[in-house]
N, C-alpha and C. Protein backbone atom coordinates (compact mmCIF):
# COMPACT_ATOMS: atom_id res chain seq x y z
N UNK A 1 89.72 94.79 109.56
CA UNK A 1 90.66 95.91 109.51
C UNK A 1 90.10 97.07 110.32
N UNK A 2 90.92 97.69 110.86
CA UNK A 2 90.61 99.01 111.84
C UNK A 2 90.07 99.93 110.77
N UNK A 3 89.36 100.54 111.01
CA UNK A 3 88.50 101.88 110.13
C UNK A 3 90.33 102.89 110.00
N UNK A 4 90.08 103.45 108.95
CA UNK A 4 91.25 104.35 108.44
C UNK A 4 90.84 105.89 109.32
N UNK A 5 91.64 106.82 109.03
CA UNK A 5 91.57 108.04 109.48
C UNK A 5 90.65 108.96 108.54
N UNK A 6 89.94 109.90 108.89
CA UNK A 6 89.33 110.37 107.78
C UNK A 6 90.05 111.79 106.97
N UNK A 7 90.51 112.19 107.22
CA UNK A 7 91.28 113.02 106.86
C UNK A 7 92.98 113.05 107.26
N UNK A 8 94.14 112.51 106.48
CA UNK A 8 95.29 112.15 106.57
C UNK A 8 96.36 113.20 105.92
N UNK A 9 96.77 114.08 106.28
CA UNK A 9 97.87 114.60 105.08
C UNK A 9 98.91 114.60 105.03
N UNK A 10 99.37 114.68 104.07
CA UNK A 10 101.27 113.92 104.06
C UNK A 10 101.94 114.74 102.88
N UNK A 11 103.00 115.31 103.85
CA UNK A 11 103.60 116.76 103.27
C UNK A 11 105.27 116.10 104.02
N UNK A 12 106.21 116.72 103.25
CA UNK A 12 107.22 116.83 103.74
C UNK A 12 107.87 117.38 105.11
N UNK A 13 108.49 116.95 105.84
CA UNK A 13 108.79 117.05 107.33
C UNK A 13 109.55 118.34 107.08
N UNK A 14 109.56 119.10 108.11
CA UNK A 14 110.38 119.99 108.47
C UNK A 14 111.26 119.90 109.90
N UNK A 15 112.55 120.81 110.10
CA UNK A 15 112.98 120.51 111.50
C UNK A 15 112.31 120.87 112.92
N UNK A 16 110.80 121.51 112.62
CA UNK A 16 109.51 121.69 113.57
C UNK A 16 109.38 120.39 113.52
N UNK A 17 108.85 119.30 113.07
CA UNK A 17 108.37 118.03 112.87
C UNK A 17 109.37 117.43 113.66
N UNK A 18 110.49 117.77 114.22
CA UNK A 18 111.46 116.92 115.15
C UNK A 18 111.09 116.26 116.02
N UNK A 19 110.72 117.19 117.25
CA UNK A 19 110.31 116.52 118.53
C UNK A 19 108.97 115.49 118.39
N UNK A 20 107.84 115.74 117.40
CA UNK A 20 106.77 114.70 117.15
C UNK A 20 106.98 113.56 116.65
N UNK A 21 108.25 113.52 115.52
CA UNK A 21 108.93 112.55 114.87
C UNK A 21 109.27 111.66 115.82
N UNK A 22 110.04 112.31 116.88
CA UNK A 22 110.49 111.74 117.78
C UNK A 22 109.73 111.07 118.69
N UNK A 23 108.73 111.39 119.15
CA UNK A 23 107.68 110.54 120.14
C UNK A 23 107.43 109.26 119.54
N UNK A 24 106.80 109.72 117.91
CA UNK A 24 106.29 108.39 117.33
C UNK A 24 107.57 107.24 117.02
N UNK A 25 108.63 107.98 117.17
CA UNK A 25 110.07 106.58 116.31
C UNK A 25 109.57 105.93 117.61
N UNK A 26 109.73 106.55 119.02
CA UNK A 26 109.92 105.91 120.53
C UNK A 26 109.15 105.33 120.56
N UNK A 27 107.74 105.49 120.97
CA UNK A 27 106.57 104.77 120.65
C UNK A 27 106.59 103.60 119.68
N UNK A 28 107.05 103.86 118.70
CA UNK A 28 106.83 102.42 117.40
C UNK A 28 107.51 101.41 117.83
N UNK A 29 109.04 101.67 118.23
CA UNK A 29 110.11 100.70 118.51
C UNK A 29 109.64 99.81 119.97
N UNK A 30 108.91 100.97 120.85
CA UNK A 30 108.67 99.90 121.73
C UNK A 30 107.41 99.08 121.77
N UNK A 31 107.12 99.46 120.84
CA UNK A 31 105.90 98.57 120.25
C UNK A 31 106.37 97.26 119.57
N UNK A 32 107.07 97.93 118.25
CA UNK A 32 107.05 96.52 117.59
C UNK A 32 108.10 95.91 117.79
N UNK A 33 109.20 96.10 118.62
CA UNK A 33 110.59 95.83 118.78
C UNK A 33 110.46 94.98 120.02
N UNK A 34 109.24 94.82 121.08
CA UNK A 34 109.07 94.46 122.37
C UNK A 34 108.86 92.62 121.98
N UNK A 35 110.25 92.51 122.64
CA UNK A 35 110.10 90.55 122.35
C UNK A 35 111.13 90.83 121.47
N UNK A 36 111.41 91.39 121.06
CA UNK A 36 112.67 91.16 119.49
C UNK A 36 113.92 92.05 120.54
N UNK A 37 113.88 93.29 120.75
CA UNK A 37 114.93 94.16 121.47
C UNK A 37 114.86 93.62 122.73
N UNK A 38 115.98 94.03 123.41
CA UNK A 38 116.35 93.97 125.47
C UNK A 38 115.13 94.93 125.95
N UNK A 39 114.03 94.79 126.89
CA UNK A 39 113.53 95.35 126.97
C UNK A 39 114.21 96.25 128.10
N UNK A 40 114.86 96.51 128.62
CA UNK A 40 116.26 97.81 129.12
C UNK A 40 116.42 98.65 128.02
N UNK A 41 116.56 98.11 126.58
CA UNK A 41 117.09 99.37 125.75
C UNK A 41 116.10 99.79 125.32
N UNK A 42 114.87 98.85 125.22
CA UNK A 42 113.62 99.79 124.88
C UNK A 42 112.98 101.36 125.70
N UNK A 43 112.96 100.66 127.44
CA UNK A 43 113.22 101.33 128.67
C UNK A 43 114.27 102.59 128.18
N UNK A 44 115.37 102.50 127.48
CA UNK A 44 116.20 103.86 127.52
C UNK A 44 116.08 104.53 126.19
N UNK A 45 115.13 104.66 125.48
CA UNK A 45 114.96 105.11 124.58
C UNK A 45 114.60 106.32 125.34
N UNK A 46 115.49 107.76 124.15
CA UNK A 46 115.00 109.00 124.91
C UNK A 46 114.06 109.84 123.68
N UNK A 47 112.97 110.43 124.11
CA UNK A 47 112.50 110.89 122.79
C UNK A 47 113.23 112.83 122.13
N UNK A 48 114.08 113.36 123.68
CA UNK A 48 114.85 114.25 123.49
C UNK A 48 116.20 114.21 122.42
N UNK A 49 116.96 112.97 123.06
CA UNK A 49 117.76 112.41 122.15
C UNK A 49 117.65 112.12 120.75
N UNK A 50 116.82 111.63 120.43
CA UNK A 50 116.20 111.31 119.35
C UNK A 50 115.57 112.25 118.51
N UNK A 51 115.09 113.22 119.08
CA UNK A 51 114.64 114.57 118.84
C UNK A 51 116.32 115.43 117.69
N UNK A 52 116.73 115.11 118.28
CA UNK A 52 118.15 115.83 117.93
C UNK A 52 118.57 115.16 116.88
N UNK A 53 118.93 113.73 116.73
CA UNK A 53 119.57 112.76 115.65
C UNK A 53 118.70 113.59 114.52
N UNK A 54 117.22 113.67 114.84
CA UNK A 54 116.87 113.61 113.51
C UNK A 54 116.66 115.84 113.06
N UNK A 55 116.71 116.39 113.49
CA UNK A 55 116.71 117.37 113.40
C UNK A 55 118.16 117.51 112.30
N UNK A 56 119.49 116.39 112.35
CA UNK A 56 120.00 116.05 111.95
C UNK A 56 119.48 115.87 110.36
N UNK A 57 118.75 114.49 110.30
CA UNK A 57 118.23 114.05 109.03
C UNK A 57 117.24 115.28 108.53
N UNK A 58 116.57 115.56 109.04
CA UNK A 58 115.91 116.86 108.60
C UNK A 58 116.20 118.06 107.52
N UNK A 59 117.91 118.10 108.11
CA UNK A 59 118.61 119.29 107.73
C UNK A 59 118.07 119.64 106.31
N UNK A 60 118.73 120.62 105.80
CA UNK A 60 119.03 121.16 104.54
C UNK A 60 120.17 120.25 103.53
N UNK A 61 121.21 119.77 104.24
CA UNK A 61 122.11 119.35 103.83
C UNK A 61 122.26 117.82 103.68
N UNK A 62 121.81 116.63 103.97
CA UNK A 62 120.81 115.68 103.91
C UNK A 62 120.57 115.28 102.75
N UNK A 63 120.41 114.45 101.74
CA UNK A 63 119.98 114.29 100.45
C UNK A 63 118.45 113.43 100.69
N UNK A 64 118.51 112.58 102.03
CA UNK A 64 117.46 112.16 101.82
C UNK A 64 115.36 113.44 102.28
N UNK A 65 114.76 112.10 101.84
CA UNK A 65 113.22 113.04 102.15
C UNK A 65 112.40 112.93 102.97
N UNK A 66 112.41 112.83 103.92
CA UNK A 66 111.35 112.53 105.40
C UNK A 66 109.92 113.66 104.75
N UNK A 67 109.15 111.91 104.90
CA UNK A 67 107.26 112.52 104.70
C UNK A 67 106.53 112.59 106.15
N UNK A 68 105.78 113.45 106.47
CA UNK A 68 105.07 112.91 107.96
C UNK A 68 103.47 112.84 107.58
N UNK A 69 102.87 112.19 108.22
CA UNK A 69 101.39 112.01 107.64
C UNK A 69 101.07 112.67 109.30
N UNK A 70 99.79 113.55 109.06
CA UNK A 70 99.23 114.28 110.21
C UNK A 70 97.98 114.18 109.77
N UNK A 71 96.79 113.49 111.12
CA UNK A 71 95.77 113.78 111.07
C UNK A 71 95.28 113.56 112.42
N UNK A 72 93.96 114.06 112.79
CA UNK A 72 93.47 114.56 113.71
C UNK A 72 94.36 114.84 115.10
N UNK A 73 94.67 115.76 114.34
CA UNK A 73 95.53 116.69 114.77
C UNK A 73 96.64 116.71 115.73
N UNK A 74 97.28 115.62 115.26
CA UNK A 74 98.54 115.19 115.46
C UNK A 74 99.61 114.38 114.62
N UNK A 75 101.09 114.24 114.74
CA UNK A 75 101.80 113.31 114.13
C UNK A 75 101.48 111.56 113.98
N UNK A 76 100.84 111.57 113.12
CA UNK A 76 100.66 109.61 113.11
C UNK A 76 101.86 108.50 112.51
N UNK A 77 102.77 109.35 111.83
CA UNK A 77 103.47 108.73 111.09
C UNK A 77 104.50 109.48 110.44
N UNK A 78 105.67 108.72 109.96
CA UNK A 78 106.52 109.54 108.98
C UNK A 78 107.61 108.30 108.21
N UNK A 79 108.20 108.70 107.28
CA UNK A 79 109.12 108.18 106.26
C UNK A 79 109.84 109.00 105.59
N UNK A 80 110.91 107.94 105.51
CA UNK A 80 112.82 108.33 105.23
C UNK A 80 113.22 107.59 103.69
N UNK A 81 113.47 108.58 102.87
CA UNK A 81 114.11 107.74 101.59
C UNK A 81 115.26 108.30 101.14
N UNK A 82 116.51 108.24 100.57
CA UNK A 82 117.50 108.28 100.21
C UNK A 82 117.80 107.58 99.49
N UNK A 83 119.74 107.96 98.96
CA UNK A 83 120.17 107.17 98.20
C UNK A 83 120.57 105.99 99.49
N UNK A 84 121.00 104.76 98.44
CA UNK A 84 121.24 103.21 99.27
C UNK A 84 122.86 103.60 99.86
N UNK A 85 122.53 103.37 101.02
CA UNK A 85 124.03 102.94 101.22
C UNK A 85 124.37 101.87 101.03
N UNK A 86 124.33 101.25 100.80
CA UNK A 86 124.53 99.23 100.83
C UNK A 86 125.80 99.62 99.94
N UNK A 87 127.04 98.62 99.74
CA UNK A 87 128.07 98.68 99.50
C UNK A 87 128.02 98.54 98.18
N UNK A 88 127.24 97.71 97.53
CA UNK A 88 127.09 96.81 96.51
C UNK A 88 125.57 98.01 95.57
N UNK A 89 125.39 98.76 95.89
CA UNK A 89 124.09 99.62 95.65
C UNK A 89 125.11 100.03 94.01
N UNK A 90 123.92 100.38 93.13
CA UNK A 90 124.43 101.01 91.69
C UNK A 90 123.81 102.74 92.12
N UNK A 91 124.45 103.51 91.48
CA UNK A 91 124.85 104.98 91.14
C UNK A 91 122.96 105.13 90.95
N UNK A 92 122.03 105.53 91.76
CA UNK A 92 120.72 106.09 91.79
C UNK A 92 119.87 105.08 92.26
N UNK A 93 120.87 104.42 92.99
CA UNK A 93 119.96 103.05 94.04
C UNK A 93 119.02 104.37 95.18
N UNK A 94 117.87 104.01 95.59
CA UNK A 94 116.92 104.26 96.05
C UNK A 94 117.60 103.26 97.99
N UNK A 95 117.02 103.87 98.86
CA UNK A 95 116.77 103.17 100.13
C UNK A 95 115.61 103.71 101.31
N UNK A 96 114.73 103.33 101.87
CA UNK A 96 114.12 103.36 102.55
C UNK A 96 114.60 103.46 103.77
N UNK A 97 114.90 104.36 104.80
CA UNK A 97 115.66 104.81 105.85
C UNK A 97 114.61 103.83 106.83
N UNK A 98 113.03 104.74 106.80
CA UNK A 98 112.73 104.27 108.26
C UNK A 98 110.83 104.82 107.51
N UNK A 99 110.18 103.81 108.19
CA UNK A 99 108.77 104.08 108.18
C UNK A 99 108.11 103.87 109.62
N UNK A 100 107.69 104.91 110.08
CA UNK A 100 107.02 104.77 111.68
C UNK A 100 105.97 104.94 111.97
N UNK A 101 105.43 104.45 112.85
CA UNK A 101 103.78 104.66 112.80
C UNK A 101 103.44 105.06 114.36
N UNK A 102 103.06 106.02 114.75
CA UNK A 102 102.61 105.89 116.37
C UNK A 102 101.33 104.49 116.32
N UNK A 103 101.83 103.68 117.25
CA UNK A 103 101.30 102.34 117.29
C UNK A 103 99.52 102.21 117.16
N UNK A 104 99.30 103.59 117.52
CA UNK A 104 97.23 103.76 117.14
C UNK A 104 97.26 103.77 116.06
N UNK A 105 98.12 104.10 115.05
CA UNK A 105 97.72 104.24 113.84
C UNK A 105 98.51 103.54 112.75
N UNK A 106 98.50 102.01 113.39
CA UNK A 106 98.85 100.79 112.92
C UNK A 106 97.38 100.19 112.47
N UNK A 107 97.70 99.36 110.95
CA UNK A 107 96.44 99.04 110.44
C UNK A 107 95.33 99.72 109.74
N UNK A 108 95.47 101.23 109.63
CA UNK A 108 94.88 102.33 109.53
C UNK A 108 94.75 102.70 108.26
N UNK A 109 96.02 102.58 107.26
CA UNK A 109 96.39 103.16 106.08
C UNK A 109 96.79 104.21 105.74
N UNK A 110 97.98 104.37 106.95
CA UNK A 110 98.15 105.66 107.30
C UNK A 110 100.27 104.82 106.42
N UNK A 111 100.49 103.97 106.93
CA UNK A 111 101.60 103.07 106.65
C UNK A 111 101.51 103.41 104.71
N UNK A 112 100.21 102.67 104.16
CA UNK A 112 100.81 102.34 103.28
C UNK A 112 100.64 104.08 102.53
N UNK A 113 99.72 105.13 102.55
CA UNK A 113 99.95 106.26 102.23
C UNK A 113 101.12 106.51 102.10
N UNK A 114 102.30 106.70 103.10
CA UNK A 114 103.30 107.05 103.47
C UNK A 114 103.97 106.05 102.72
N UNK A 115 103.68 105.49 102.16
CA UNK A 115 104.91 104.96 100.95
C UNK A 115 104.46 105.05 99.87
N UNK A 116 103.18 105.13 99.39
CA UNK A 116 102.63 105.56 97.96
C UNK A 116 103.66 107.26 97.94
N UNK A 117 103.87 108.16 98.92
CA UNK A 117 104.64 109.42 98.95
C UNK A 117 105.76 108.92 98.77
N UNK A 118 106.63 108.27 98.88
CA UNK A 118 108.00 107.84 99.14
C UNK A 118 108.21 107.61 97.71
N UNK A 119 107.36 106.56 97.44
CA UNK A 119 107.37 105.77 95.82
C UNK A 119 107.20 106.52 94.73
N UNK A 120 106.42 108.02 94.98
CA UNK A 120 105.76 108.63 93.79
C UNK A 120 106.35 108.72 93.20
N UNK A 121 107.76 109.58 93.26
CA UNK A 121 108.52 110.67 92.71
C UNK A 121 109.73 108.92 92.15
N UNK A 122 110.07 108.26 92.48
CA UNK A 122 110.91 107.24 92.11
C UNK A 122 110.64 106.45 90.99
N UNK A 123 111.45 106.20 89.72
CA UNK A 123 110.91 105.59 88.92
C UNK A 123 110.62 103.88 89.02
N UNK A 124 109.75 103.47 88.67
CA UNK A 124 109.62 101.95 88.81
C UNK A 124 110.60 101.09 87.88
N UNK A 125 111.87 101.52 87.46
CA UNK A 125 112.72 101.08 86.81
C UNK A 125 114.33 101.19 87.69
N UNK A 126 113.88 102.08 88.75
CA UNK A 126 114.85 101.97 90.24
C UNK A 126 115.03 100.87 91.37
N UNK A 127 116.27 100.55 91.73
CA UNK A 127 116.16 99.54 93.00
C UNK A 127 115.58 100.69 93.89
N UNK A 128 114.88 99.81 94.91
CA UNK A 128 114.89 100.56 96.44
C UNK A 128 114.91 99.23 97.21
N UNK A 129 115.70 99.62 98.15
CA UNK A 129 116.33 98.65 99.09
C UNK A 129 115.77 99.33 100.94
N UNK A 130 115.76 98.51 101.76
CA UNK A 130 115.13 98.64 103.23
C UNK A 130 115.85 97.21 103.80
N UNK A 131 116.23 97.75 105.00
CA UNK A 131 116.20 96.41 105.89
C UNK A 131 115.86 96.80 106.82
N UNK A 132 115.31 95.26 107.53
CA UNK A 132 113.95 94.97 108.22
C UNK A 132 114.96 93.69 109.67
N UNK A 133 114.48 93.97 110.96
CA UNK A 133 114.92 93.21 111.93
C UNK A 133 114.15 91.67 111.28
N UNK A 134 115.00 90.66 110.95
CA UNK A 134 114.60 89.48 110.64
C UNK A 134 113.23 88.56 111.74
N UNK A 135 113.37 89.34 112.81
CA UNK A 135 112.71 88.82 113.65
C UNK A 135 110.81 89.50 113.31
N UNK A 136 110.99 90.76 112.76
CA UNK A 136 109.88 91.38 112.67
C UNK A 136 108.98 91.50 111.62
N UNK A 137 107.73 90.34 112.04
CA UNK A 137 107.31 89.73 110.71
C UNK A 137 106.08 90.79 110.18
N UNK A 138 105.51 91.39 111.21
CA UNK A 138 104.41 92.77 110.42
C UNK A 138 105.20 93.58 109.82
N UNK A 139 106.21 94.08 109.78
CA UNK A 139 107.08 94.55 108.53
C UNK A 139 107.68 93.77 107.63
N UNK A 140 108.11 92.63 107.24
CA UNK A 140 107.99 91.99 106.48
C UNK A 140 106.52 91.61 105.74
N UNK A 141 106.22 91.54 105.91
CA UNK A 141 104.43 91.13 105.61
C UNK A 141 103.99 92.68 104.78
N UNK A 142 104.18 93.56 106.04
CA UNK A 142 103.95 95.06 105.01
C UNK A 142 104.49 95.21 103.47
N UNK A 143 106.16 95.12 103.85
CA UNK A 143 107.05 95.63 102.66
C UNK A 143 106.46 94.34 101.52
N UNK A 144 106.15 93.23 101.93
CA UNK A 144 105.74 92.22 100.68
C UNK A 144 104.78 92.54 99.98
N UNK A 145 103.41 93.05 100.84
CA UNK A 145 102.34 93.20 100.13
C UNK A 145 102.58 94.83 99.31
N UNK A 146 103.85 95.75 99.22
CA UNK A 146 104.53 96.47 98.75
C UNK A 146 105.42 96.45 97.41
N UNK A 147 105.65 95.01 97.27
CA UNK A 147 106.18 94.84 95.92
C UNK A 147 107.81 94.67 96.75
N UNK A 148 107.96 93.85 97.82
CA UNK A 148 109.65 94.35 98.08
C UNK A 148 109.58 92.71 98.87
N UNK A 149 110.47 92.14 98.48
CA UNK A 149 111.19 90.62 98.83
C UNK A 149 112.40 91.19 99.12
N UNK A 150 112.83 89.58 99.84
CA UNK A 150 114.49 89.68 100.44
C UNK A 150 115.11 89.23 99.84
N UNK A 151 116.40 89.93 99.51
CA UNK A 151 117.44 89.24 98.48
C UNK A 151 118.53 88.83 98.68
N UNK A 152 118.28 88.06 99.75
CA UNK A 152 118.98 87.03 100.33
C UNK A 152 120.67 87.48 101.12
N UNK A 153 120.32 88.76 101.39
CA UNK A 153 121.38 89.84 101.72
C UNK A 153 121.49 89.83 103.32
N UNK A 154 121.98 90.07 104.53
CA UNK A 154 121.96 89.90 105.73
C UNK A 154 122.87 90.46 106.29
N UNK A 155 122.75 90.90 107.72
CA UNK A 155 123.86 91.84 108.34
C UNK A 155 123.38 92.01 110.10
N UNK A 156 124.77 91.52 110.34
CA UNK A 156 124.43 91.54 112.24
C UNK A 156 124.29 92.98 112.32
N UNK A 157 123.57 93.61 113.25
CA UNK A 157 123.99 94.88 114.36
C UNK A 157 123.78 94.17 115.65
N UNK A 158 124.28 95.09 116.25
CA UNK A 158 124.35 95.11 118.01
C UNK A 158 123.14 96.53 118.10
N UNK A 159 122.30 95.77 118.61
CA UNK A 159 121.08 96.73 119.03
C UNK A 159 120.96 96.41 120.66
N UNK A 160 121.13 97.39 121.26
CA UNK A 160 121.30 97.06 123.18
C UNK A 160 122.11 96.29 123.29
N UNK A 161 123.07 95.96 123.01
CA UNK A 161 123.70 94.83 123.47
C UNK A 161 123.74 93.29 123.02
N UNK A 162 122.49 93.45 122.14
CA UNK A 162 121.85 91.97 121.39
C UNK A 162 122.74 91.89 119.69
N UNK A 163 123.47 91.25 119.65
CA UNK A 163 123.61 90.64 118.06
C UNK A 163 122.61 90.21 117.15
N UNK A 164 121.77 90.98 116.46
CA UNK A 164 120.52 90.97 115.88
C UNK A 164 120.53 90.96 114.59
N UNK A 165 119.86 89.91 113.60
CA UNK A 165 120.33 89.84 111.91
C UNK A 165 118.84 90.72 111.60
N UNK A 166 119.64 91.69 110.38
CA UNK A 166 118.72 92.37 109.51
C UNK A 166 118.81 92.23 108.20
N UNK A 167 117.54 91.58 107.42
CA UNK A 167 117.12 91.21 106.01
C UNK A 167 116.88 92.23 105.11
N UNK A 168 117.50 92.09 104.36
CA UNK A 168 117.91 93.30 102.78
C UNK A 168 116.19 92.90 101.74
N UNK A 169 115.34 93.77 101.98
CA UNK A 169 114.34 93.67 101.20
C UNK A 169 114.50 94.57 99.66
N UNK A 170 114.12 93.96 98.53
CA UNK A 170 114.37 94.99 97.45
C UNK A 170 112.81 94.89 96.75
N UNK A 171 113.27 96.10 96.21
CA UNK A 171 111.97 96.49 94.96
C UNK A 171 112.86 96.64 93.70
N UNK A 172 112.71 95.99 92.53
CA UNK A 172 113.68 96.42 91.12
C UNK A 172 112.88 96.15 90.51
């Protein structure tokens, strides 16, 4: 295992945390998405664009909680929790938006921090639900050794242009 960071802290994001948020989503996706995504749509990922969506999620108005983990002295990471949208979700279903890692600080323990924050405040008597590109097995592998299996749930998107199935992982 890669040596961890020595000093990590993980505080709630603000809409300052935008544009850094944004480097690391860009960075991660074309990391772990490379072989699974068109590598053209990886290529058009903008981190300005992206900058904005989430300045979005950020807001005030937003129900969900974006964590960012910062250490040596920069953005390494961040995470998204909310209520589930899933159709079929019960009234205080839990969902996992998005966990990102700038790709150096994969393996680190910078990942699973950032969900011990996510998890704290949630009772262990709650679903939390995430889906995961079926193709992408170090996140699967993560969310397992997490306490979260697939429940046999599935759903195309069109990501670039690609018809791509994504697996419904739960924690209950």
């Amino acid at each position: 295992m890669t040596p961890g960071y020595d000093d990590v802290a993980i505080r709630p994001a603000t809409i300052d945390d935008a544009p850094a948020l944004a480097a690391v989503h860009v960075a991660s996706w074309k990391r772990a998405y490379a072989g699974i995504v068109a590598d053209e749509y990886l290529a058009s990922l903008d981190v300005t664009e992206r900058a904005r969506a989430l300045e979005t999620v950020l807001s005030d108005e937003t129900p969900s909680v974006t964590w960012v983990a910062l250490g040596d002295a920069r953005t390494l990471g961040f995470a998204t929790i909310g209520p589930s949208r899933d159709e079929d979700a019960e009234p205080g279903d839990q969902e996992i938006y998005s966990i990102y890692l700038d790709p150096e600080a994969w393996g680190r323990g910078v990942a699973r921090d950032l969900m011990r924050s996510l998890l704290r405040d949630v009772s262990p008597r709650t679903t939390v639900s995430l889906w995961i590109l079926a193709d992408n097995e170090r996140a699967q592998h993560f969310y397992r050794r997490h306490g979260f299996a697939p429940d046999g749930v599935e759903k195309r998107e069109d990501i670039g242009g690609q018809d791509l199935t994504q697996v419904r992982f739960r924690r209950s």
